[in-house]
C-alpha atoms as a PDB file:
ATOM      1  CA  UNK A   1    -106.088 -91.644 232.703  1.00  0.00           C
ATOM      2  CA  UNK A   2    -104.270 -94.184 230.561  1.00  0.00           C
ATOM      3  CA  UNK A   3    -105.242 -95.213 226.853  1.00  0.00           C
ATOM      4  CA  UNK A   4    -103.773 -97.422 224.986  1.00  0.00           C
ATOM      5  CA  UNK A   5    -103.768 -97.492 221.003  1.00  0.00           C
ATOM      6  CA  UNK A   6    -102.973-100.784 219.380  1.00  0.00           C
ATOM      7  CA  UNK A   7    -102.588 -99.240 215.938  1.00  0.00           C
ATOM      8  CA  UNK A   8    -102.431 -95.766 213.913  1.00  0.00           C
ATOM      9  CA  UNK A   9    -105.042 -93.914 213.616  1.00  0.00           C
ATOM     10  CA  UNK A  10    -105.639 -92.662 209.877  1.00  0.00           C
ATOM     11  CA  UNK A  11    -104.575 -89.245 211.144  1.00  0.00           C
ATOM     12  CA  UNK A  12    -101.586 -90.577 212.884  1.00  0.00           C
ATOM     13  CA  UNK A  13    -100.525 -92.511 209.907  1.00  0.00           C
ATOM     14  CA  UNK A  14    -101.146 -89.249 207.432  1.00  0.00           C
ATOM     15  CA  UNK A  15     -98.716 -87.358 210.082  1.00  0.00           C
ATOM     16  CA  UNK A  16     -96.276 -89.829 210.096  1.00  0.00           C
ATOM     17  CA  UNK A  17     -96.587 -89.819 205.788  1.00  0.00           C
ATOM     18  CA  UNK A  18     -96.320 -85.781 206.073  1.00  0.00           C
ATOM     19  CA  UNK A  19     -93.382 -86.096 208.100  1.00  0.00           C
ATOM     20  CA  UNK A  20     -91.343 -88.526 205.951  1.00  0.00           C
ATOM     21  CA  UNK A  21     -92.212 -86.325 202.826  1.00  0.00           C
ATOM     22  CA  UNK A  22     -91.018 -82.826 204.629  1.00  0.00           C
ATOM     23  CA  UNK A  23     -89.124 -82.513 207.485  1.00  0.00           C
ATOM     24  CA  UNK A  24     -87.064 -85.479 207.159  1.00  0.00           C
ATOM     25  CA  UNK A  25     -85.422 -84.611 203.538  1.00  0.00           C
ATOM     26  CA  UNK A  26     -84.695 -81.373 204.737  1.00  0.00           C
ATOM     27  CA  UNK A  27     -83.079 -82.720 207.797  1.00  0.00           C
ATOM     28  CA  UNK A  28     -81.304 -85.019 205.372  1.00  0.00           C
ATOM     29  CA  UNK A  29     -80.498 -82.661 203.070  1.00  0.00           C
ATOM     30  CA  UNK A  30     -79.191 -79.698 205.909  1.00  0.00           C
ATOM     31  CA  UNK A  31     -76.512 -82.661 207.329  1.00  0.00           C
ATOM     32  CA  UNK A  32     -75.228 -83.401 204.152  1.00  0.00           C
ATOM     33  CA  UNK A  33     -74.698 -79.019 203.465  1.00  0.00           C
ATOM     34  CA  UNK A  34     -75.417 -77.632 206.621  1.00  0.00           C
ATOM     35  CA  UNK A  35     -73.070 -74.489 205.198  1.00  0.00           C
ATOM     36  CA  UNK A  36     -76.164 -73.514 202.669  1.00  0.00           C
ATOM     37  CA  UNK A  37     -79.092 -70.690 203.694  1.00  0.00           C
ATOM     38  CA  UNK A  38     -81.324 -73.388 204.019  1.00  0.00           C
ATOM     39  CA  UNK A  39     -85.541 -72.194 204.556  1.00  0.00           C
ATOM     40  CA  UNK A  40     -85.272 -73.116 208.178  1.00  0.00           C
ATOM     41  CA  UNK A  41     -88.957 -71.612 209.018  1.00  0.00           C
ATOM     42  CA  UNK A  42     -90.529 -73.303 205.716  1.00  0.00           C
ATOM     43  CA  UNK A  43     -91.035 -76.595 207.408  1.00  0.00           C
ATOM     44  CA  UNK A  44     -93.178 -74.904 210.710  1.00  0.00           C
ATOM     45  CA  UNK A  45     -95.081 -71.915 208.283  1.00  0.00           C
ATOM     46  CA  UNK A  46     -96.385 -74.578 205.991  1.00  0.00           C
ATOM     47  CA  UNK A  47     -97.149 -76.939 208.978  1.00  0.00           C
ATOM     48  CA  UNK A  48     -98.941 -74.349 210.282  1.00  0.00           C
ATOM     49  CA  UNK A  49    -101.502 -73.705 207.822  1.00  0.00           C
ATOM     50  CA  UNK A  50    -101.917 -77.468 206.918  1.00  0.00           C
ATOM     51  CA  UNK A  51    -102.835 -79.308 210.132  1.00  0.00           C
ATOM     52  CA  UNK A  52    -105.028 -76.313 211.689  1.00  0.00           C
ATOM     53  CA  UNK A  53    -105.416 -75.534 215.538  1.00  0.00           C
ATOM     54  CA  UNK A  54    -107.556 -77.465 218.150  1.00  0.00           C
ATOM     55  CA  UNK A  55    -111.093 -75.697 217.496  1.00  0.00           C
ATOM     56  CA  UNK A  56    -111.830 -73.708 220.913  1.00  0.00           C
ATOM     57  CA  UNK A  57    -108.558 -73.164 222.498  1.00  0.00           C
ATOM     58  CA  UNK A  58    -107.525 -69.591 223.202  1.00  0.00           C
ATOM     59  CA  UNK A  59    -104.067 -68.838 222.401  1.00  0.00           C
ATOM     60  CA  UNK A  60    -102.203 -65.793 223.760  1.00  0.00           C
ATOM     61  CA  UNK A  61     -98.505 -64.795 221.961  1.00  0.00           C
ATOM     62  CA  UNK A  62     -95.989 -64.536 224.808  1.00  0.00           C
ATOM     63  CA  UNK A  63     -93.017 -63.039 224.731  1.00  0.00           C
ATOM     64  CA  UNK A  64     -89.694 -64.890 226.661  1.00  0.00           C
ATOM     65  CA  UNK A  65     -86.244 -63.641 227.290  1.00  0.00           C
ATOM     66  CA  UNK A  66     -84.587 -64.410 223.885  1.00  0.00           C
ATOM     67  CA  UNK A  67     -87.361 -66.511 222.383  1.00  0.00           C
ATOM     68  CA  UNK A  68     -91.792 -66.343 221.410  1.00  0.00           C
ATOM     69  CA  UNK A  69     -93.862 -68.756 223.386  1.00  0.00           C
ATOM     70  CA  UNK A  70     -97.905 -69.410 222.769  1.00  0.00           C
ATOM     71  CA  UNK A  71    -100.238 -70.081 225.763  1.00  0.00           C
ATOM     72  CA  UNK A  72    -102.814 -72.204 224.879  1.00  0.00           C
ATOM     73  CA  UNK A  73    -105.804 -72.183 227.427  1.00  0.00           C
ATOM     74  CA  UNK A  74    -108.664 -75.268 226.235  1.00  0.00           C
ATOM     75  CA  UNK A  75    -111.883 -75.034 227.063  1.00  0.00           C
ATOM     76  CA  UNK A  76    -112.631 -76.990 229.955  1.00  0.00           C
ATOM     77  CA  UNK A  77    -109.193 -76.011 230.999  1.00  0.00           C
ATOM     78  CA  UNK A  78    -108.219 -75.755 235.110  1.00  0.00           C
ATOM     79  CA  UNK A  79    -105.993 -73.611 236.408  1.00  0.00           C
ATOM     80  CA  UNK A  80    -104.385 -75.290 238.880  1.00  0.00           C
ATOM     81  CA  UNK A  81    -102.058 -77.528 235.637  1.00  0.00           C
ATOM     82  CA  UNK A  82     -99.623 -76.233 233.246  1.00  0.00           C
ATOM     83  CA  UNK A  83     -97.557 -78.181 230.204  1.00  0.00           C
ATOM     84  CA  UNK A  84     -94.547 -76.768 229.235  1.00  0.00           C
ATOM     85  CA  UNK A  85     -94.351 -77.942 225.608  1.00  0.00           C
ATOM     86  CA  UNK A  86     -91.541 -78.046 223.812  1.00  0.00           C
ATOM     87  CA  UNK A  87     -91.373 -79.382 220.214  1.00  0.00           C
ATOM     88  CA  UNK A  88     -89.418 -81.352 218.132  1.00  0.00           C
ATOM     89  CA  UNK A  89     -87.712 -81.201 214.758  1.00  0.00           C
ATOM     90  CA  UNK A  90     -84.489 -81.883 215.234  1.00  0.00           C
ATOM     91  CA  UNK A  91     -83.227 -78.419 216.936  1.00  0.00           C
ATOM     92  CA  UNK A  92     -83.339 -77.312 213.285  1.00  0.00           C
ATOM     93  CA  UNK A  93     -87.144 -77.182 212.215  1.00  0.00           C
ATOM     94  CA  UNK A  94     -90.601 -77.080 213.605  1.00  0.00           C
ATOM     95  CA  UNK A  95     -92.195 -74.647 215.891  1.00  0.00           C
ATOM     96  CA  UNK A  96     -95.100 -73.275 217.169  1.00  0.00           C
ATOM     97  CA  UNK A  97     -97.065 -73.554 214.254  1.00  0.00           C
ATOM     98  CA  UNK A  98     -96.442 -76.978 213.071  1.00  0.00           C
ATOM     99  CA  UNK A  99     -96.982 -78.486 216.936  1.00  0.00           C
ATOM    100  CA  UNK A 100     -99.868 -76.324 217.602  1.00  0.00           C
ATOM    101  CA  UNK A 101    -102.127 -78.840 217.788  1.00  0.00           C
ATOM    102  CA  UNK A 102    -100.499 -81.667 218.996  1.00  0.00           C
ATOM    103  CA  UNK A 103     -99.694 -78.911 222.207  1.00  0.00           C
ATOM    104  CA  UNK A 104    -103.282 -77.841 222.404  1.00  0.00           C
ATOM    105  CA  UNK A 105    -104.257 -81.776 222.000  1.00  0.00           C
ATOM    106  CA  UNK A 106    -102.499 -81.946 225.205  1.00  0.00           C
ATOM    107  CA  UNK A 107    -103.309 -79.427 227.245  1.00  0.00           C
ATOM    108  CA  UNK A 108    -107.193 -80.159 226.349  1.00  0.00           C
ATOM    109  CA  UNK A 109    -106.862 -84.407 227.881  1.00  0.00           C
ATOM    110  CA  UNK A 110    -104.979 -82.698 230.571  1.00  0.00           C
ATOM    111  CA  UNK A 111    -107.212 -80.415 231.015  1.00  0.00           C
ATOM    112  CA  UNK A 112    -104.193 -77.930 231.760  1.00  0.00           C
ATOM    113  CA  UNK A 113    -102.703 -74.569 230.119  1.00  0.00           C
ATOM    114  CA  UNK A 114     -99.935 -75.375 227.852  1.00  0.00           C
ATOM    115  CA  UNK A 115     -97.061 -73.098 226.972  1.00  0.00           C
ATOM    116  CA  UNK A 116     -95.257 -73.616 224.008  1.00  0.00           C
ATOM    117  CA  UNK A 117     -91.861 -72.617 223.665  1.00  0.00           C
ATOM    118  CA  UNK A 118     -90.401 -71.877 220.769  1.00  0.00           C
ATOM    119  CA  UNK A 119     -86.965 -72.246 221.426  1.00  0.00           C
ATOM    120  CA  UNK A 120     -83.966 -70.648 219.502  1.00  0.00           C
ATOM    121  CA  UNK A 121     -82.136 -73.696 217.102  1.00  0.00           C
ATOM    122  CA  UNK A 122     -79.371 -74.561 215.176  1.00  0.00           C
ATOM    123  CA  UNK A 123     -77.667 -74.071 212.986  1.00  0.00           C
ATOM    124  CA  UNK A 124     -77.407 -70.567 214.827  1.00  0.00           C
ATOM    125  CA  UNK A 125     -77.524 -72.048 218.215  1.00  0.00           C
ATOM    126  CA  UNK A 126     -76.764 -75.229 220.349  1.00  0.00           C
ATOM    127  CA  UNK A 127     -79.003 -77.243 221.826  1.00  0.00           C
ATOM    128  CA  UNK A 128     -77.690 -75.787 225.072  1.00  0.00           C
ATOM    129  CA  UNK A 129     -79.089 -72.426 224.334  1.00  0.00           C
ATOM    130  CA  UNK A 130     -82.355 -74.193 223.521  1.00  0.00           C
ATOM    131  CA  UNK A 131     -82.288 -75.572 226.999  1.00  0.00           C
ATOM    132  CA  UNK A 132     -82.019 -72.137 228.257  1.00  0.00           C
ATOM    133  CA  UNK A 133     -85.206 -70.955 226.924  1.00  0.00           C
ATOM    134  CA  UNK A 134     -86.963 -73.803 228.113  1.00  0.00           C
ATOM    135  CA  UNK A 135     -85.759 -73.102 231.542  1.00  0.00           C
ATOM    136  CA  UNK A 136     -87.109 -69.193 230.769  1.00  0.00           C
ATOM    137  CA  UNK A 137     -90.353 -71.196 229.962  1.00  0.00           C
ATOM    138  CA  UNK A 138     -90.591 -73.052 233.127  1.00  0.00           C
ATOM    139  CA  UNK A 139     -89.561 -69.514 234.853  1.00  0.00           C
ATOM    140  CA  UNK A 140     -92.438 -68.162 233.190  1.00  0.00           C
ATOM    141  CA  UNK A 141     -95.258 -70.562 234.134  1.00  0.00           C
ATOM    142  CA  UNK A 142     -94.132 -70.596 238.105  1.00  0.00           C
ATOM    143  CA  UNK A 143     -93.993 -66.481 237.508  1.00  0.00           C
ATOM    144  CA  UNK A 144     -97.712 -66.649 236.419  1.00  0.00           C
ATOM    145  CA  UNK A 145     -98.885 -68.946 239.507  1.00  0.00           C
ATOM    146  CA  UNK A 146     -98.055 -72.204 238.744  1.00  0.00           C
ATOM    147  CA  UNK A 147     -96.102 -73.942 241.334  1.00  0.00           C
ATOM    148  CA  UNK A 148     -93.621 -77.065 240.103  1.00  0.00           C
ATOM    149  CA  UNK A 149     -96.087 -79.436 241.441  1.00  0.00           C
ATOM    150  CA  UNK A 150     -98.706 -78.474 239.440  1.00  0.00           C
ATOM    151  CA  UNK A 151     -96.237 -78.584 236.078  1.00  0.00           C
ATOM    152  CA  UNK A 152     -95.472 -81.351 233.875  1.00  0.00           C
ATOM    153  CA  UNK A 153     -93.082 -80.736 231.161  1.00  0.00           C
ATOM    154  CA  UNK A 154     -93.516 -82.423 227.781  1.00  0.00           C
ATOM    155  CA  UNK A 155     -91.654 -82.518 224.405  1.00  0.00           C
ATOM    156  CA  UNK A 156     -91.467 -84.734 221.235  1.00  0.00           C
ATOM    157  CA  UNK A 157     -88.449 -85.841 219.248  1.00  0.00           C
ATOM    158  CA  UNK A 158     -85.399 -83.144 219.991  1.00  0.00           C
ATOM    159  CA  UNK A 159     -88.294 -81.791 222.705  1.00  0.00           C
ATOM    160  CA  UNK A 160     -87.971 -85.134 224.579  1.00  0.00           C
ATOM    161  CA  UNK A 161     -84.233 -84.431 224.509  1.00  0.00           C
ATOM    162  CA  UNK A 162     -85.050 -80.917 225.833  1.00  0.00           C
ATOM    163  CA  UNK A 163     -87.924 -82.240 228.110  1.00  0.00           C
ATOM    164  CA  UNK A 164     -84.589 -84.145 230.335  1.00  0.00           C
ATOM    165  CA  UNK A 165     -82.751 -81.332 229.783  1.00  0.00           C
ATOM    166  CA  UNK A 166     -84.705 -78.939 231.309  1.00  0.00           C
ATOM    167  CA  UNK A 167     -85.447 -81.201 234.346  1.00  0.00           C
ATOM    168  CA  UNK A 168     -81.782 -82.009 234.923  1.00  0.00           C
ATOM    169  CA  UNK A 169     -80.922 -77.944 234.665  1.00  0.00           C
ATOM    170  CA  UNK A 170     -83.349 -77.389 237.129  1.00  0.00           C
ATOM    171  CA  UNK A 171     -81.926 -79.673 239.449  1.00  0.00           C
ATOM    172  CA  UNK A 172     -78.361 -78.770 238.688  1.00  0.00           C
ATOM    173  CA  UNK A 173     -79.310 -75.088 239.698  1.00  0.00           C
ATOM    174  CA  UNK A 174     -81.694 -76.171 242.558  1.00  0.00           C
ATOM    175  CA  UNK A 175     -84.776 -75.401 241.579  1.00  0.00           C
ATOM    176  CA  UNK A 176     -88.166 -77.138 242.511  1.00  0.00           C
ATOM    177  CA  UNK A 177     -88.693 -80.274 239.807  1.00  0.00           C
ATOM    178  CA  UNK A 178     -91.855 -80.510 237.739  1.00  0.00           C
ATOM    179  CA  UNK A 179     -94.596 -82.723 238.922  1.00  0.00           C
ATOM    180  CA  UNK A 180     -94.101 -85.174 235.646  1.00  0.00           C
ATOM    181  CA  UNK A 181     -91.788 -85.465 232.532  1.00  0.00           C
ATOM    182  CA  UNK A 182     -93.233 -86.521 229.332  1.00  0.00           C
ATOM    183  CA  UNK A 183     -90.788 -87.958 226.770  1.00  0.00           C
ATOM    184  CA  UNK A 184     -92.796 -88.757 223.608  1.00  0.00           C
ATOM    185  CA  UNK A 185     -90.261 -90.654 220.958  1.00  0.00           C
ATOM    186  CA  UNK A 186     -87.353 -88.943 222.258  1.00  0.00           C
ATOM    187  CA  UNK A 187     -83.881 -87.703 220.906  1.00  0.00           C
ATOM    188  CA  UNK A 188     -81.725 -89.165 223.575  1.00  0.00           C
ATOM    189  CA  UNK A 189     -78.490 -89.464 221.554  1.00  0.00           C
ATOM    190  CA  UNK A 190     -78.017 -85.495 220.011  1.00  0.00           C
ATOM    191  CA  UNK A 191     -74.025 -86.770 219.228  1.00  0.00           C
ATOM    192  CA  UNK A 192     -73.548 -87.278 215.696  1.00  0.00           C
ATOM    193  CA  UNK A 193     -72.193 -90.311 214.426  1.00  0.00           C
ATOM    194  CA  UNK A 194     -70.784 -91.211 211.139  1.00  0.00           C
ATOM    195  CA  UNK A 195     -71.460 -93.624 208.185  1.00  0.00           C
END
């Protein structure tokens, strides 16, 4: 079902505010000294415990290859549909914690499980790593049951970036392609450029 929203919502708009205050400085801040210890897991912890979870989802840890994932099952949930969610922030912050809800917002319109991934980043890894977990993600869902038809992978930001990714490595190797690709405001450009 398609809706359409012709403005912010007050929630969407406080987001958007939170987002401009936190992440982005320390975005700003890591490309301008990326050589510093910088509090990589700061932004996602505190995310975490501000915007709380979507109230009657059931969330399971789950443990990939080289990286955590979270089901999240909704209530009202089938399961015959799957998300693979992968979050943004960059490839340096975010996480589980601070897309929680946003993933469980998703898997509860979809009425579909949702698997977050929470995929290993830089500065200590390239975004092709990150692509790798995704792909141990996707590996994981069809490994429970799910077959590629009844999977749509979706990702925000740098997890838009990674949502193409992942369908493109799946191709490349062979593999069945997901039933739909969900690119919400994506990173399509990772190169950086200079000022």
């Amino acid at each position: 079902e398609r809706v359409e929203y012709y403005t912010r919502s007050f929630r969407s708009r406080l987001s958007w505010l939170g987002l401009r205050l936190s992440a982005y400085p320390v975005i700003a801040a890591w490309s301008r000294k990326p050589e510093l210890d910088w509090p990589y897991g700061l932004f996602d912890d505190v995310a975490g415990k501000v915007v709380p979870p979507l109230p009657g989802n059931f969330r399971e840890p789950v443990e990939l290859p080289h990286c955590k994932a979270e089901l999240q099952i909704p209530e009202g949930s089938r399961g015959d549909r799957a998300v693979l969610y992968l979050h943004g922030g960059a490839f340096i912050v975010g996480g589980i914690a601070s897309h929680r809800r946003l993933a469980g917002s998703i898997g509860a319109a979809a009425h579909a499980h949702v698997l977050a991934v929470e995929y290993r980043k830089m500065p200590e890894h390239p975004p092709s790593v990150s692509v790798q977990d995704c792909l141990d993600g996707y590996r994981w869902l069809l490994d429970r049951g799910f077959a590629p038809g009844q999977i749509a992978i979706a990702g925000d930001s740098a997890g838009g970036f990674l949502t193409a990714m992942t369908a493109i490595a799946l191709r490349d190797a062979g593999m069945e392609l997901p039933a739909a690709l969900i690119l919400e405001n994506p990173l399509i450009d990772p190169t950086v450029h200079p000022r």
